[in-house]
PDB file of N, CA and C in Angstrom:
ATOM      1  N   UNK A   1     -83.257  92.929 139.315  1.00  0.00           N
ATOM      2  CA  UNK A   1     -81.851  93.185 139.072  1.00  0.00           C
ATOM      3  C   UNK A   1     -81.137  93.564 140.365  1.00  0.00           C
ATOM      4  N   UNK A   2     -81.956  94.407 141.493  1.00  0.00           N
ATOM      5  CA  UNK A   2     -81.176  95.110 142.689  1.00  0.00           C
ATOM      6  C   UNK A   2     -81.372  94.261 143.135  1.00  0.00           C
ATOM      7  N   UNK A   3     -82.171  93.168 143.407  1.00  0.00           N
ATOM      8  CA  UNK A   3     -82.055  92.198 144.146  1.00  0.00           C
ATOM      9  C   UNK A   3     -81.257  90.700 143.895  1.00  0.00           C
ATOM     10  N   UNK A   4     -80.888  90.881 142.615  1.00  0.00           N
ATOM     11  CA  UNK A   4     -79.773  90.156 142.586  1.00  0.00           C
ATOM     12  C   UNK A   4     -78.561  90.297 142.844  1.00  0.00           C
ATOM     13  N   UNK A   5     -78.099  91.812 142.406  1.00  0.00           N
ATOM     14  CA  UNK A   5     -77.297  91.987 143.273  1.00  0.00           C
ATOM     15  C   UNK A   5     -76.766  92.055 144.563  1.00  0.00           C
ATOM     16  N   UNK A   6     -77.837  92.872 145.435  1.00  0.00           N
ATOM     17  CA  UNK A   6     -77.951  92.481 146.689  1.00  0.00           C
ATOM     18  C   UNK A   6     -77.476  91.176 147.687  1.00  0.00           C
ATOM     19  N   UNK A   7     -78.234  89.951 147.017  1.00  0.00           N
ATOM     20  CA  UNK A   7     -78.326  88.842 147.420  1.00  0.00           C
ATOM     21  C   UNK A   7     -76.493  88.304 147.076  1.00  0.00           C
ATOM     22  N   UNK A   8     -76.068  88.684 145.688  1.00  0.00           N
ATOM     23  CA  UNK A   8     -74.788  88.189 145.255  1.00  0.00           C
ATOM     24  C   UNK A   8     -73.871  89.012 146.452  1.00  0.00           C
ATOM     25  N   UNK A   9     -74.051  90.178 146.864  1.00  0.00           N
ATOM     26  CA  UNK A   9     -73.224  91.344 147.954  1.00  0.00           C
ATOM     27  C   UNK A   9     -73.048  90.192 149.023  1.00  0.00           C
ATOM     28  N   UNK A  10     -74.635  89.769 149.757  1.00  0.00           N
ATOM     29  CA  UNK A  10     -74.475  89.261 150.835  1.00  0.00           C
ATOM     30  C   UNK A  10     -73.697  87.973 150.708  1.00  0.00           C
ATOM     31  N   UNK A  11     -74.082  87.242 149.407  1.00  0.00           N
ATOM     32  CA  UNK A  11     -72.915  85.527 149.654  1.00  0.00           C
ATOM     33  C   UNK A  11     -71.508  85.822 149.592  1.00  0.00           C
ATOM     34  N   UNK A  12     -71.101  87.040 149.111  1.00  0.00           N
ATOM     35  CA  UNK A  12     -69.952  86.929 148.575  1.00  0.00           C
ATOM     36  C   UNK A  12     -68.911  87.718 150.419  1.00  0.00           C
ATOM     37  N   UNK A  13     -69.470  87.753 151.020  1.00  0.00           N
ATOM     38  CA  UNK A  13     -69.474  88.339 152.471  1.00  0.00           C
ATOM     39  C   UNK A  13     -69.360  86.997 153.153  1.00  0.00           C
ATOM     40  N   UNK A  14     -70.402  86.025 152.662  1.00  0.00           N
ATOM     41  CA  UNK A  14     -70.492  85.057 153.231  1.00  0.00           C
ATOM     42  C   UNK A  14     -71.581  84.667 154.779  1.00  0.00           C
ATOM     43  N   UNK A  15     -72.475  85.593 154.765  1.00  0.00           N
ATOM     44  CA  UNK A  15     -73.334  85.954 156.305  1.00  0.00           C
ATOM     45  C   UNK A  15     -74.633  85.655 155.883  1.00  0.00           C
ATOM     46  N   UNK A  16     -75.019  84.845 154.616  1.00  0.00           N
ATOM     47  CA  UNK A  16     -76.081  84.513 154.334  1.00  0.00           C
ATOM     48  C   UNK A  16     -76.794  83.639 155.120  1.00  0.00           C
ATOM     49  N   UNK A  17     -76.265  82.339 156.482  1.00  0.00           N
ATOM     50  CA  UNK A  17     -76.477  81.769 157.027  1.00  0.00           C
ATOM     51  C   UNK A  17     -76.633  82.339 158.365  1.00  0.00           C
ATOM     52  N   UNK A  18     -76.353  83.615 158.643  1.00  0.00           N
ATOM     53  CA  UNK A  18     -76.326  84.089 159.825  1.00  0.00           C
ATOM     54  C   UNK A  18     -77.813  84.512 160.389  1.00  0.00           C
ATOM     55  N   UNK A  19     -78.812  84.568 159.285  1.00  0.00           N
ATOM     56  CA  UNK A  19     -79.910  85.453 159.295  1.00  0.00           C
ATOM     57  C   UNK A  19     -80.826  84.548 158.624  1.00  0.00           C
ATOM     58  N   UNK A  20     -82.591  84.486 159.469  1.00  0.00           N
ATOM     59  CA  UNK A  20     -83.155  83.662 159.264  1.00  0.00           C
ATOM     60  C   UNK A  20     -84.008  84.472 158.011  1.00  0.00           C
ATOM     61  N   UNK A  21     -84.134  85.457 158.233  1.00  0.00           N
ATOM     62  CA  UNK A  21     -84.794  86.248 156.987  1.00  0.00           C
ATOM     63  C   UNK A  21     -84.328  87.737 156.497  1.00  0.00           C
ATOM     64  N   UNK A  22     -84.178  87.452 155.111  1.00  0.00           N
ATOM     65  CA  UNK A  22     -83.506  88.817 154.375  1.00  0.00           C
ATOM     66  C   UNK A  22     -84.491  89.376 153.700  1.00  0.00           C
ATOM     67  N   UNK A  23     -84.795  90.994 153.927  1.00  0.00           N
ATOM     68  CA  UNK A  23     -85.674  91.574 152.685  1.00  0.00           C
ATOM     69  C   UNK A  23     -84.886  92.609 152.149  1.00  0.00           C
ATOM     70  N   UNK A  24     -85.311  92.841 150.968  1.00  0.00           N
ATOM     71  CA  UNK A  24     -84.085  93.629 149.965  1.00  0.00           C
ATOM     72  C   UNK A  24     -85.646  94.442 149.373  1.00  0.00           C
ATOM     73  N   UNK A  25     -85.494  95.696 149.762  1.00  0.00           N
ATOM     74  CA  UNK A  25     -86.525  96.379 149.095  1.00  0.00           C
ATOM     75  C   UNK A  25     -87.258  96.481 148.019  1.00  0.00           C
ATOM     76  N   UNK A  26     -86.430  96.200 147.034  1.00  0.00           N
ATOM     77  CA  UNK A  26     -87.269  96.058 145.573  1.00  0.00           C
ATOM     78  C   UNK A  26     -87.936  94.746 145.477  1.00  0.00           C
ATOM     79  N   UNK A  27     -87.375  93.793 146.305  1.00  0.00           N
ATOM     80  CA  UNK A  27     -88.062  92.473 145.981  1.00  0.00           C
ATOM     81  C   UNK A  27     -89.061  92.442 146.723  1.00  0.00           C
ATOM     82  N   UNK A  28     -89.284  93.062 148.240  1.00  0.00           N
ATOM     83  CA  UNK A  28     -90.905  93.178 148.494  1.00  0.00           C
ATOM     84  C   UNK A  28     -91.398  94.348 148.354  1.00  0.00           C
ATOM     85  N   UNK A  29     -91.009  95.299 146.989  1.00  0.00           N
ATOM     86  CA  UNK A  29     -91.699  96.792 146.903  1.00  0.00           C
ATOM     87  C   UNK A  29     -91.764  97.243 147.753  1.00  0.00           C
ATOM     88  N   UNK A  30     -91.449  97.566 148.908  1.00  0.00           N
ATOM     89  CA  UNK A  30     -91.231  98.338 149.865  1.00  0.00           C
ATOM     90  C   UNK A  30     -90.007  99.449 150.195  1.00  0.00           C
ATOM     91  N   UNK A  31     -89.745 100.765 150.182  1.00  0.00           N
ATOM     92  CA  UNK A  31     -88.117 101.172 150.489  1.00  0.00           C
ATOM     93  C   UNK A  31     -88.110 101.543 152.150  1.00  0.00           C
ATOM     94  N   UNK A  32     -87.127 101.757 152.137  1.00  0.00           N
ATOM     95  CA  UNK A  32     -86.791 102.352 153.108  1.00  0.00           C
ATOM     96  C   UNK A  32     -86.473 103.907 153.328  1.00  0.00           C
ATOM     97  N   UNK A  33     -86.685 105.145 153.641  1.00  0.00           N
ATOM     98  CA  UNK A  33     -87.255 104.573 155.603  1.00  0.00           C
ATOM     99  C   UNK A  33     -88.539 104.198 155.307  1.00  0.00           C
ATOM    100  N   UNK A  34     -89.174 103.764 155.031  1.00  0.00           N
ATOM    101  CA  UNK A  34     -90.755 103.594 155.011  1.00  0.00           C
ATOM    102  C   UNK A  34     -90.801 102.920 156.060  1.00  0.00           C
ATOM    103  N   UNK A  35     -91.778 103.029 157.365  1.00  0.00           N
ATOM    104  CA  UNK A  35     -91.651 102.262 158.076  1.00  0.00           C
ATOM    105  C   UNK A  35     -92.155 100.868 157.937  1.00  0.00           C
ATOM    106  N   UNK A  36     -92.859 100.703 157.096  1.00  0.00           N
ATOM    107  CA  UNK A  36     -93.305  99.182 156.363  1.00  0.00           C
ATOM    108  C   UNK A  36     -91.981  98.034 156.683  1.00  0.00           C
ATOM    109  N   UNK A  37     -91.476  98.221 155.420  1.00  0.00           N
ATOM    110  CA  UNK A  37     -90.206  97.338 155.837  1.00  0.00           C
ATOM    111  C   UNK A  37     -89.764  96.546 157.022  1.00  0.00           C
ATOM    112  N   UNK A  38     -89.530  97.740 158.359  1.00  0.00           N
ATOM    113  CA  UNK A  38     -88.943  97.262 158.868  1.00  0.00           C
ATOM    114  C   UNK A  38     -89.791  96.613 159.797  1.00  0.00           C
ATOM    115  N   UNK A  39     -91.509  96.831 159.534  1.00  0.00           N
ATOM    116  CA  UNK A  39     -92.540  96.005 160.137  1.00  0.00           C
ATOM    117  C   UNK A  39     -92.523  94.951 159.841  1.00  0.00           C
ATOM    118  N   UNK A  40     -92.540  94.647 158.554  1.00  0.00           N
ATOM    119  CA  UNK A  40     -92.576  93.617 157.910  1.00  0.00           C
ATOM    120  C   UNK A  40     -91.399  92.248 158.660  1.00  0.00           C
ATOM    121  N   UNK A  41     -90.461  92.655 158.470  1.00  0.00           N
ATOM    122  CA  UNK A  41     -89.222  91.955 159.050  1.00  0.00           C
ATOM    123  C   UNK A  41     -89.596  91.522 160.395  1.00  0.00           C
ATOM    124  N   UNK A  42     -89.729  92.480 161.099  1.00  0.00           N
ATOM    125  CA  UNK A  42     -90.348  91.936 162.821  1.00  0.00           C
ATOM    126  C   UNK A  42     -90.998  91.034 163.068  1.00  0.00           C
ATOM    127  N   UNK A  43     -92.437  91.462 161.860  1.00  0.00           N
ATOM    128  CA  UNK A  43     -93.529  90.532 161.891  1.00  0.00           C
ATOM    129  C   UNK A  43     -92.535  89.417 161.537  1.00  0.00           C
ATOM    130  N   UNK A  44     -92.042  88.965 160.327  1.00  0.00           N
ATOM    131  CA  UNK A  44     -91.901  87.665 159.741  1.00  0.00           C
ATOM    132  C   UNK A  44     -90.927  87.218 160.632  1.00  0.00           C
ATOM    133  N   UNK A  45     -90.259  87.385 161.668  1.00  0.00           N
ATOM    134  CA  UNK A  45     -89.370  86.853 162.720  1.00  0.00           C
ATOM    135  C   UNK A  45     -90.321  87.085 163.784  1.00  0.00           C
ATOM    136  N   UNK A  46     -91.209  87.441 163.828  1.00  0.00           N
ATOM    137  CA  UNK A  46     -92.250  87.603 165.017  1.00  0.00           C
ATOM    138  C   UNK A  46     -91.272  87.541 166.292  1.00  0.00           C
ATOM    139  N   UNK A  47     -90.629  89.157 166.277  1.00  0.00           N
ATOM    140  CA  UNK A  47     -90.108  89.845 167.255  1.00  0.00           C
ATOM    141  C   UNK A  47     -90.169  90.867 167.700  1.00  0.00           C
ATOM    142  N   UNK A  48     -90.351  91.488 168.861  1.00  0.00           N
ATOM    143  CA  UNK A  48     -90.602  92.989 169.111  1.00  0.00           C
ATOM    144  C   UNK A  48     -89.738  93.765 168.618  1.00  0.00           C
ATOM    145  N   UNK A  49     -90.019  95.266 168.187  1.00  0.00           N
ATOM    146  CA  UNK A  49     -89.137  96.255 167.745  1.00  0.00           C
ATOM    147  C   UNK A  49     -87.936  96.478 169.180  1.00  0.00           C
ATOM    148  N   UNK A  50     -88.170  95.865 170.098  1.00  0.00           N
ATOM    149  CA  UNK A  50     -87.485  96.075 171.176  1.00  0.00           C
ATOM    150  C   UNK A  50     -86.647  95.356 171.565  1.00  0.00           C
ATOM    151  N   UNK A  51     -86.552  94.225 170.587  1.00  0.00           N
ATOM    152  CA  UNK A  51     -85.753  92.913 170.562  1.00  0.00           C
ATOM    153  C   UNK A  51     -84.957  92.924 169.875  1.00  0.00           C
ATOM    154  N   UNK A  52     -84.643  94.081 168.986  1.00  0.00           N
ATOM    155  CA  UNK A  52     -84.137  94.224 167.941  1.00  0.00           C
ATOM    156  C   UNK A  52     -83.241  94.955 167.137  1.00  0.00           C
ATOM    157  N   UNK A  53     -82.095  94.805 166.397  1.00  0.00           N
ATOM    158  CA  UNK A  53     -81.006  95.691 166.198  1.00  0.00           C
ATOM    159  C   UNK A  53     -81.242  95.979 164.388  1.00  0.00           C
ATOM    160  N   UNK A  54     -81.057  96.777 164.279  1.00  0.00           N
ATOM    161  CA  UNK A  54     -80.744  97.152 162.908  1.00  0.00           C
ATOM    162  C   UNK A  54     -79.530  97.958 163.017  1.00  0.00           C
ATOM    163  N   UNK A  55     -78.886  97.310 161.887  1.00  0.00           N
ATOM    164  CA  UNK A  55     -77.546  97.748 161.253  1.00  0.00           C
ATOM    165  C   UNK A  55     -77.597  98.708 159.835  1.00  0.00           C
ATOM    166  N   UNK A  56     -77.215  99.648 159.836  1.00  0.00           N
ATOM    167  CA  UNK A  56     -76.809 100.287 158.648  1.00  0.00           C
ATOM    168  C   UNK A  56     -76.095 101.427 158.857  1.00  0.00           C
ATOM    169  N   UNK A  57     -75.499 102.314 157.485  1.00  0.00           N
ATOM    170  CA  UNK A  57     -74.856 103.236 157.186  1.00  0.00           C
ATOM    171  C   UNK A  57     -74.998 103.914 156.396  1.00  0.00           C
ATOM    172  N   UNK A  58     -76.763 104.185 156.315  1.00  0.00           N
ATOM    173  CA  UNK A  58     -77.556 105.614 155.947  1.00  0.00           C
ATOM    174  C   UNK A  58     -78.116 106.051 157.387  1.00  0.00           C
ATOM    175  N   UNK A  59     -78.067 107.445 157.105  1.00  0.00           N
ATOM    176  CA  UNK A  59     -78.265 107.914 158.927  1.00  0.00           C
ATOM    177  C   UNK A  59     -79.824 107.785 158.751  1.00  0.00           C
ATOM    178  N   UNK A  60     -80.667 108.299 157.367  1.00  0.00           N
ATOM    179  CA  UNK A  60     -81.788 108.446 157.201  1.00  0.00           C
ATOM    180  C   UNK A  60     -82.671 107.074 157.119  1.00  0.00           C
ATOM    181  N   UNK A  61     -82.319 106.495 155.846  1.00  0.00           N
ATOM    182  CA  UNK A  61     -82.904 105.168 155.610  1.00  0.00           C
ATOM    183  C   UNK A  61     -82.742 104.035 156.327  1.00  0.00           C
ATOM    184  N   UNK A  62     -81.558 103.979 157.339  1.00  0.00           N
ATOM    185  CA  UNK A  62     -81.236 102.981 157.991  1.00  0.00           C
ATOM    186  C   UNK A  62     -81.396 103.629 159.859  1.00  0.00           C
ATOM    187  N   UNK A  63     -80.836 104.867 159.912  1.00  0.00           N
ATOM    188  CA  UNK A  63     -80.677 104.691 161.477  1.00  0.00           C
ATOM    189  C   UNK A  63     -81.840 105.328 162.038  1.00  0.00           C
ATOM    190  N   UNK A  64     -82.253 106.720 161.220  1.00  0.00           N
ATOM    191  CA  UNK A  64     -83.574 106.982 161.832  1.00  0.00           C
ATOM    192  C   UNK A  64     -84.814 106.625 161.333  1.00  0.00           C
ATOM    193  N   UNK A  65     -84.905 105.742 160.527  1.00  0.00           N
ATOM    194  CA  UNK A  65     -86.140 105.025 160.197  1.00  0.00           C
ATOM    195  C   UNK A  65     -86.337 103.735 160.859  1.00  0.00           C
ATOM    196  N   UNK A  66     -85.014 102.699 161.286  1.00  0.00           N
ATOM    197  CA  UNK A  66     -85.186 101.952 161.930  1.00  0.00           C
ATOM    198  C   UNK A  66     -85.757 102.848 163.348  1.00  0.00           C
ATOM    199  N   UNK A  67     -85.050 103.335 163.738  1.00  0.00           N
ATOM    200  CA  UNK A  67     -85.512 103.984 165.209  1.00  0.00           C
ATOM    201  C   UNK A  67     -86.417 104.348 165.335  1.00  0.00           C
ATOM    202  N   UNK A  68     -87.132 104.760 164.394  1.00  0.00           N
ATOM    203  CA  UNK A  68     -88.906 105.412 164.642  1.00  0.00           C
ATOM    204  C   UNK A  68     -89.635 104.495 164.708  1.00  0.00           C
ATOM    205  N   UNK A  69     -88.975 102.663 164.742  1.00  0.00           N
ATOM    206  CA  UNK A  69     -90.032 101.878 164.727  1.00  0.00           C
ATOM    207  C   UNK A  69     -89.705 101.088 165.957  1.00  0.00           C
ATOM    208  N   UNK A  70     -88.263 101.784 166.668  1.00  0.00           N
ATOM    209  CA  UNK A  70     -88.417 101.001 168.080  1.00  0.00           C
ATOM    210  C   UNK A  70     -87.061 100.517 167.843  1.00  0.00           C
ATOM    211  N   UNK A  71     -86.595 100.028 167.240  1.00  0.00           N
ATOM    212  CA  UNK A  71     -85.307  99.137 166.952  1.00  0.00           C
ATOM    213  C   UNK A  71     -84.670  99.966 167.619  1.00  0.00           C
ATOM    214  N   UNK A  72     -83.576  98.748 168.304  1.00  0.00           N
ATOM    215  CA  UNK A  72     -81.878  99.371 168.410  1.00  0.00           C
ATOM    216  C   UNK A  72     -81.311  99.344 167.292  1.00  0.00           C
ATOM    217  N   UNK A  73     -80.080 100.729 166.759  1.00  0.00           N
ATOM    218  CA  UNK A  73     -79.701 100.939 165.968  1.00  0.00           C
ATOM    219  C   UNK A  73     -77.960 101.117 166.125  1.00  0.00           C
ATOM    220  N   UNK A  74     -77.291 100.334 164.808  1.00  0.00           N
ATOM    221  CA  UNK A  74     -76.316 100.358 164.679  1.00  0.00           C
ATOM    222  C   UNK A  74     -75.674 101.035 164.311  1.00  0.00           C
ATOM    223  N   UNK A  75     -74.754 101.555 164.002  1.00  0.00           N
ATOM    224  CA  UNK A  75     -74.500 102.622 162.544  1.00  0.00           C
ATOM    225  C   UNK A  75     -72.901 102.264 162.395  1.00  0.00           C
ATOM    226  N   UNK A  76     -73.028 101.253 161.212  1.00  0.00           N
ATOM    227  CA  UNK A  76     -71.587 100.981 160.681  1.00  0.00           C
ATOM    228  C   UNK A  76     -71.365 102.612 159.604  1.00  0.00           C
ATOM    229  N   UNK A  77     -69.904 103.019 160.740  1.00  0.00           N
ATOM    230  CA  UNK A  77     -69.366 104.510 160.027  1.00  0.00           C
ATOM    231  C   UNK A  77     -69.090 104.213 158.305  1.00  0.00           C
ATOM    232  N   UNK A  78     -69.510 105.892 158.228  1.00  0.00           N
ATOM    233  CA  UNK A  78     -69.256 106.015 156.848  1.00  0.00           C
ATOM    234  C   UNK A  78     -68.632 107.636 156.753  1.00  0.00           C
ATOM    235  N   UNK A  79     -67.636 108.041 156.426  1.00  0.00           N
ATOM    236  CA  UNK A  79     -66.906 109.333 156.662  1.00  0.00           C
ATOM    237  C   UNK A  79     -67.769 110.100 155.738  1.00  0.00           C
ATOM    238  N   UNK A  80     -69.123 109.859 154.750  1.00  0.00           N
ATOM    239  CA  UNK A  80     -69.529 110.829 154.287  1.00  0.00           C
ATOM    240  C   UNK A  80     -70.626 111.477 154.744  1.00  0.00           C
ATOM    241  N   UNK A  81     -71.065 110.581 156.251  1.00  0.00           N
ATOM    242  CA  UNK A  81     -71.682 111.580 157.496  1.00  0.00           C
ATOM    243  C   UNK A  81     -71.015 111.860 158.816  1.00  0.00           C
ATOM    244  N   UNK A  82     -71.633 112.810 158.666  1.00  0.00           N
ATOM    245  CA  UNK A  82     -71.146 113.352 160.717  1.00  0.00           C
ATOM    246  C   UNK A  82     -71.949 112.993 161.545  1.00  0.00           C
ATOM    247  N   UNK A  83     -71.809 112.999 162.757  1.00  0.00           N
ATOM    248  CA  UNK A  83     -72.793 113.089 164.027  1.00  0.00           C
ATOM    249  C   UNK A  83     -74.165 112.223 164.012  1.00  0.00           C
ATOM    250  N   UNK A  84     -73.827 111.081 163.417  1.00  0.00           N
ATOM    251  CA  UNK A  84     -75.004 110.399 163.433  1.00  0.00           C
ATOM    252  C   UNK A  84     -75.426 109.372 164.697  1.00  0.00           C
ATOM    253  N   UNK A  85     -76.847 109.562 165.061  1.00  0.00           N
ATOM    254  CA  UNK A  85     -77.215 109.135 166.249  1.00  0.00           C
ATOM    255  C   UNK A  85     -78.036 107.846 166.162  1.00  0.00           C
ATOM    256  N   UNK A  86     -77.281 106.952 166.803  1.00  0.00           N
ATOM    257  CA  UNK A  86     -77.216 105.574 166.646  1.00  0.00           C
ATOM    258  C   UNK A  86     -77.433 104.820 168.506  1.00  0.00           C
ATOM    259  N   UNK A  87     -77.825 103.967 168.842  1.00  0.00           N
ATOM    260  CA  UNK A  87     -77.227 103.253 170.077  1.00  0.00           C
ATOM    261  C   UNK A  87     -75.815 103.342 169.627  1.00  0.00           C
ATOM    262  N   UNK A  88     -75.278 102.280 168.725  1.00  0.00           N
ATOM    263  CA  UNK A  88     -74.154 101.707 168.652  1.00  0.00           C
ATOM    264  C   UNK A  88     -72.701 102.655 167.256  1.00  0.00           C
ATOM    265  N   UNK A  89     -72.255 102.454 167.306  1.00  0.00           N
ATOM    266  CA  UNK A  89     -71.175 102.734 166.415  1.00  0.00           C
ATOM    267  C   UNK A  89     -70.226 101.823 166.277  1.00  0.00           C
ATOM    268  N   UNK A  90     -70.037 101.306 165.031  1.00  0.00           N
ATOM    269  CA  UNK A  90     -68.762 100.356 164.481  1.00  0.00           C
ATOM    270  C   UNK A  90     -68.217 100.968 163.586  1.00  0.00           C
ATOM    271  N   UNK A  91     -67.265 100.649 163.317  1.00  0.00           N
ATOM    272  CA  UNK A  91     -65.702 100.901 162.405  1.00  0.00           C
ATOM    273  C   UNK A  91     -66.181  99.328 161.339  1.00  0.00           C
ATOM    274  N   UNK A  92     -66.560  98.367 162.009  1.00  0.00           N
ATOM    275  CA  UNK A  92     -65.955  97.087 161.301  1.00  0.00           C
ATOM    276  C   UNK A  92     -67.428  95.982 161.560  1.00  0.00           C
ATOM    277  N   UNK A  93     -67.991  95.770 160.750  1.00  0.00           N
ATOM    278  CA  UNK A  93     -68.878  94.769 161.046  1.00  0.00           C
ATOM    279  C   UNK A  93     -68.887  94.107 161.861  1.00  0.00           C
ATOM    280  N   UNK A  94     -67.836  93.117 162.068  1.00  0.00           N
ATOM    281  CA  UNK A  94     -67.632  92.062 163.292  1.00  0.00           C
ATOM    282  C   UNK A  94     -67.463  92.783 164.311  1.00  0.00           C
ATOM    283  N   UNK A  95     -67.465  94.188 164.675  1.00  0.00           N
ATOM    284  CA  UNK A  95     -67.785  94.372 165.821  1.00  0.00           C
ATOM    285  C   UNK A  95     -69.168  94.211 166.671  1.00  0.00           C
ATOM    286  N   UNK A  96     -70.177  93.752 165.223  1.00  0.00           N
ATOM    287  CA  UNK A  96     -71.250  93.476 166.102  1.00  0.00           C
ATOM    288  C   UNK A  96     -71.585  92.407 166.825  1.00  0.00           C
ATOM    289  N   UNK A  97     -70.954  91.638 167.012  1.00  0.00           N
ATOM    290  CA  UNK A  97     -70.891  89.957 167.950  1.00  0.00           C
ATOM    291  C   UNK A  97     -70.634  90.443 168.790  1.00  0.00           C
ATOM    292  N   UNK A  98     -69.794  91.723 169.164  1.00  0.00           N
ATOM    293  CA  UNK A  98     -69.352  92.818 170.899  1.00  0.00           C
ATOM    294  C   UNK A  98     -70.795  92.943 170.751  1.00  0.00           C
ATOM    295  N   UNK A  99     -71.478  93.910 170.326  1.00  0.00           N
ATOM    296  CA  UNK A  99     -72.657  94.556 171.046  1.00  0.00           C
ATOM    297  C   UNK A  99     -73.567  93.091 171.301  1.00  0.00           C
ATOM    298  N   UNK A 100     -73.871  92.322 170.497  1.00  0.00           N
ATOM    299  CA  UNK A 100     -74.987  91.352 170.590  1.00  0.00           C
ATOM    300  C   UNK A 100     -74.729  90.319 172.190  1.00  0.00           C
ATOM    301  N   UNK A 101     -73.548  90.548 172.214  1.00  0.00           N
ATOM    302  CA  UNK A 101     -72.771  90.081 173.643  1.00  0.00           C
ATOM    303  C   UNK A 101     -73.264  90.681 174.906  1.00  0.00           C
ATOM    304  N   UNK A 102     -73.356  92.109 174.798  1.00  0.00           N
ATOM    305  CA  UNK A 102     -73.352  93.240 175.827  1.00  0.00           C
ATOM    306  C   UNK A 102     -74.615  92.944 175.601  1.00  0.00           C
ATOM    307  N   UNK A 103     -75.628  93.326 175.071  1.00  0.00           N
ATOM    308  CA  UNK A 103     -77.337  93.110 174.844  1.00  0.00           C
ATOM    309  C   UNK A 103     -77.343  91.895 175.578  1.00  0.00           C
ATOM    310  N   UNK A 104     -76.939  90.553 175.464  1.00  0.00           N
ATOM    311  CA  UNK A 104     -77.145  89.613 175.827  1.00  0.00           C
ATOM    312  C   UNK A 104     -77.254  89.464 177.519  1.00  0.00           C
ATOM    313  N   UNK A 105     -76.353  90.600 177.773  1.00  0.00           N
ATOM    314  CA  UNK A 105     -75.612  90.471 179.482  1.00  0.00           C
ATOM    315  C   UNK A 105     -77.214  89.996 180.454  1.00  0.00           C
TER     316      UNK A 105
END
């Protein structure tokens, strides 16, 4: 069911083509922060944690769980945290084509 929704979130965004592989936690039993997950993903793009950005806007499940596995971390704001420690900070999704730019330099 969460993963249908999920999947309906991302088409309806339209960024389903942007990304060669999506995992949605319930569909490979895995949550997050577990660091599993975000192994998993690396492995199946067979990329270093150092190659790599994760985006989210849980400070826990998304910014410091990605980070304990090496990832660069995004943190699209959410006013119902403070002071969250991220590489990056966005206001707006499409600001991430700026950072992937600057990484690129």
């Amino acid at each position: 069911m969460t993963f249908t929704f999920q999947m309906n979130n991302i088409k309806a965004l339209g960024i389903e083509d942007y990304f060669e592989t999506i995992l949605i936690s319930e569909w490979v039993g895995m949550k997050k922060p577990e660091p599993i997950i975000f192994q998993q993903a690396l492995k199946e793009l067979d990329v270093l944690p150092s190659e790599s950005i994760f985006v989210g806007d849980h400070p826990l499940n998304d910014i410091i769980a990605a980070n304990m596995v090496g990832m660069k971390t995004v943190w699209k704001k959410d006013n119902q945290w403070k002071n969250v420690k991220a590489d990056y900070t966005i206001e707006d999704l499409q600001e991430i084509s700026l950072i992937i730019g600057e990484l690129n330099k």
